[in-house]
C-alpha atoms as a PDB file:
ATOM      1  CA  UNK A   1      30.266  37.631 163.729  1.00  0.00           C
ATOM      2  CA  UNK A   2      27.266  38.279 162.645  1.00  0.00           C
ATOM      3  CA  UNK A   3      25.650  42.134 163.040  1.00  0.00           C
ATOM      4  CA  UNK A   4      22.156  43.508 163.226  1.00  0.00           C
ATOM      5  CA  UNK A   5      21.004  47.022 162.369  1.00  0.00           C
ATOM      6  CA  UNK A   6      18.100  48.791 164.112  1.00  0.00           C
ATOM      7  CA  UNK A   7      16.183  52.101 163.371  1.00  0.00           C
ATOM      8  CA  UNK A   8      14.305  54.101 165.665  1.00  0.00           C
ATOM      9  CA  UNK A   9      10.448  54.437 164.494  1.00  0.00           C
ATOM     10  CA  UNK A  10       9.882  58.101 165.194  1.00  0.00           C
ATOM     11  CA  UNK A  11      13.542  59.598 166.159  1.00  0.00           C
ATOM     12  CA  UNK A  12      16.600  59.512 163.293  1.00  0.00           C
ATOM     13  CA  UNK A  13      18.514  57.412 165.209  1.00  0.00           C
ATOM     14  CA  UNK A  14      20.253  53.528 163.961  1.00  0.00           C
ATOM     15  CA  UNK A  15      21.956  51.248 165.743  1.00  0.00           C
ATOM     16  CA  UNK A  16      24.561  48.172 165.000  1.00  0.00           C
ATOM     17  CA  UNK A  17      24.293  45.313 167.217  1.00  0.00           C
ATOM     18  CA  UNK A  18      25.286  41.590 167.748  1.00  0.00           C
ATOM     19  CA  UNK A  19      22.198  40.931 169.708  1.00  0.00           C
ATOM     20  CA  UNK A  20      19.517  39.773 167.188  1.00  0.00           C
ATOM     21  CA  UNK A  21      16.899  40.816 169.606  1.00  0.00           C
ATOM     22  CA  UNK A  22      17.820  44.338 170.534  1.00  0.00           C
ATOM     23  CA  UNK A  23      17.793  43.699 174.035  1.00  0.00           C
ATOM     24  CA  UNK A  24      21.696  45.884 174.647  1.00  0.00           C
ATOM     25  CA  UNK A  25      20.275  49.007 172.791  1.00  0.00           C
ATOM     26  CA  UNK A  26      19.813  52.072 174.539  1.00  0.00           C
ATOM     27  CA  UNK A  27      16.089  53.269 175.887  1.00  0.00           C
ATOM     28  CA  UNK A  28      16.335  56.579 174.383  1.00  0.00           C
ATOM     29  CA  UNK A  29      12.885  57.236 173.101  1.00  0.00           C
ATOM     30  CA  UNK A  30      11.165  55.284 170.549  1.00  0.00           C
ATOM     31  CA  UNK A  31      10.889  51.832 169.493  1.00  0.00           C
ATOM     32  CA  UNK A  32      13.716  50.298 168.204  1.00  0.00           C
ATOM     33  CA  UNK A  33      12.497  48.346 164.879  1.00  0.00           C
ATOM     34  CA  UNK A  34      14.729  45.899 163.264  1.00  0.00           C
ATOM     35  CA  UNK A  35      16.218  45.887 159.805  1.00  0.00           C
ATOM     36  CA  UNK A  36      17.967  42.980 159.852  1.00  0.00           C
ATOM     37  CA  UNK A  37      21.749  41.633 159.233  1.00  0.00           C
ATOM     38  CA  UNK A  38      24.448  43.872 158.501  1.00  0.00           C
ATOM     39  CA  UNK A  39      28.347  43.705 157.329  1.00  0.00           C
ATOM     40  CA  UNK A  40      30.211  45.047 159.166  1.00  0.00           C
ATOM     41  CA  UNK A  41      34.119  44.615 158.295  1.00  0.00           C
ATOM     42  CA  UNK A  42      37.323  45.581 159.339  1.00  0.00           C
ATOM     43  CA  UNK A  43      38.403  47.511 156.395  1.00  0.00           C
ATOM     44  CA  UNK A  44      35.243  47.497 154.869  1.00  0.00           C
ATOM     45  CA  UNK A  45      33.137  51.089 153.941  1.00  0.00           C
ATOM     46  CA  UNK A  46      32.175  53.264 155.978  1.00  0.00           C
ATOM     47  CA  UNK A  47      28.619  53.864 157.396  1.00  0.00           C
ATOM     48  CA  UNK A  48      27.695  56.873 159.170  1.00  0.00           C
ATOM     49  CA  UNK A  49      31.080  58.778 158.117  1.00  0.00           C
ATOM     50  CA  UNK A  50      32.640  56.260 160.612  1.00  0.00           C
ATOM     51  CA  UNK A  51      35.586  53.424 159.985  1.00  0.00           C
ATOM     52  CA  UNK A  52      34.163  49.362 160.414  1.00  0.00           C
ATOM     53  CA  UNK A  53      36.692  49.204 163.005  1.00  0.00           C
ATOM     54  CA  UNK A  54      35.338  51.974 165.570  1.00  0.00           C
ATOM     55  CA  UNK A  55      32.129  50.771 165.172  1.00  0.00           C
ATOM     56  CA  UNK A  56      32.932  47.083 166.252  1.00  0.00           C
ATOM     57  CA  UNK A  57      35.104  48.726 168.804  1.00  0.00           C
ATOM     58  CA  UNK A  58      31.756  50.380 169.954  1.00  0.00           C
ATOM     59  CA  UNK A  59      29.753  47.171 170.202  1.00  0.00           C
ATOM     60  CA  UNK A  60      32.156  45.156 172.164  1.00  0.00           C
ATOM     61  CA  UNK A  61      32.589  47.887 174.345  1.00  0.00           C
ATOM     62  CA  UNK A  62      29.270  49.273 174.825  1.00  0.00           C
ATOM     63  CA  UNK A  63      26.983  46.123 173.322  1.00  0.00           C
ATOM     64  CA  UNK A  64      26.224  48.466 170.284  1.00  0.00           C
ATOM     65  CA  UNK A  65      27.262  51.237 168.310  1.00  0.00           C
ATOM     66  CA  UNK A  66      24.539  54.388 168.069  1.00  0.00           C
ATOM     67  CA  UNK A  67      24.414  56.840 165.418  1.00  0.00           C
ATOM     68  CA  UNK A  68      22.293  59.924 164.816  1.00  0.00           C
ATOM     69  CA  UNK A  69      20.536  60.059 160.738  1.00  0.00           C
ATOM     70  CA  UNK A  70      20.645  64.267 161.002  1.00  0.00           C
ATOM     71  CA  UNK A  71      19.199  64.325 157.301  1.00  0.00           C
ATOM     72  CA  UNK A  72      15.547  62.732 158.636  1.00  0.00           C
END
């Protein structure tokens, strides 16, 4: 299945989605501005200190997965 990552434009927040357009990501603030595709695999690394699997867990649960960039 195919992914999509998103970045808020003035908060250091991303988001993983299977909804090209966005539409099942939170309204937390800013924009939401689109990256594009993104692998995510069972097994695969990990992004945001988290395993593939949560994350997918996290978008078929909750239509995304939401994670915080503290570094930005």
């Amino acid at each position: 299945m195919p992914y999509y990552r998103f970045h808020q434009s003035q908060e250091p927040a991303v988001a993983i989605t299977d909804d090209r357009s966005g539409a099942k990501l939170p309204d937390i603030g800013s924009v939401w501005k689109a990256d594009g595709l993104t692998k995510v695999v069972v097994g695969g690394r990990q992004r945001f200190g988290v395993e593939p699997a949560e994350i997918i867990a996290s978008i078929e649960r909750d239509g995304f997965y939401l994670a915080s960039l503290q570094g930005k």
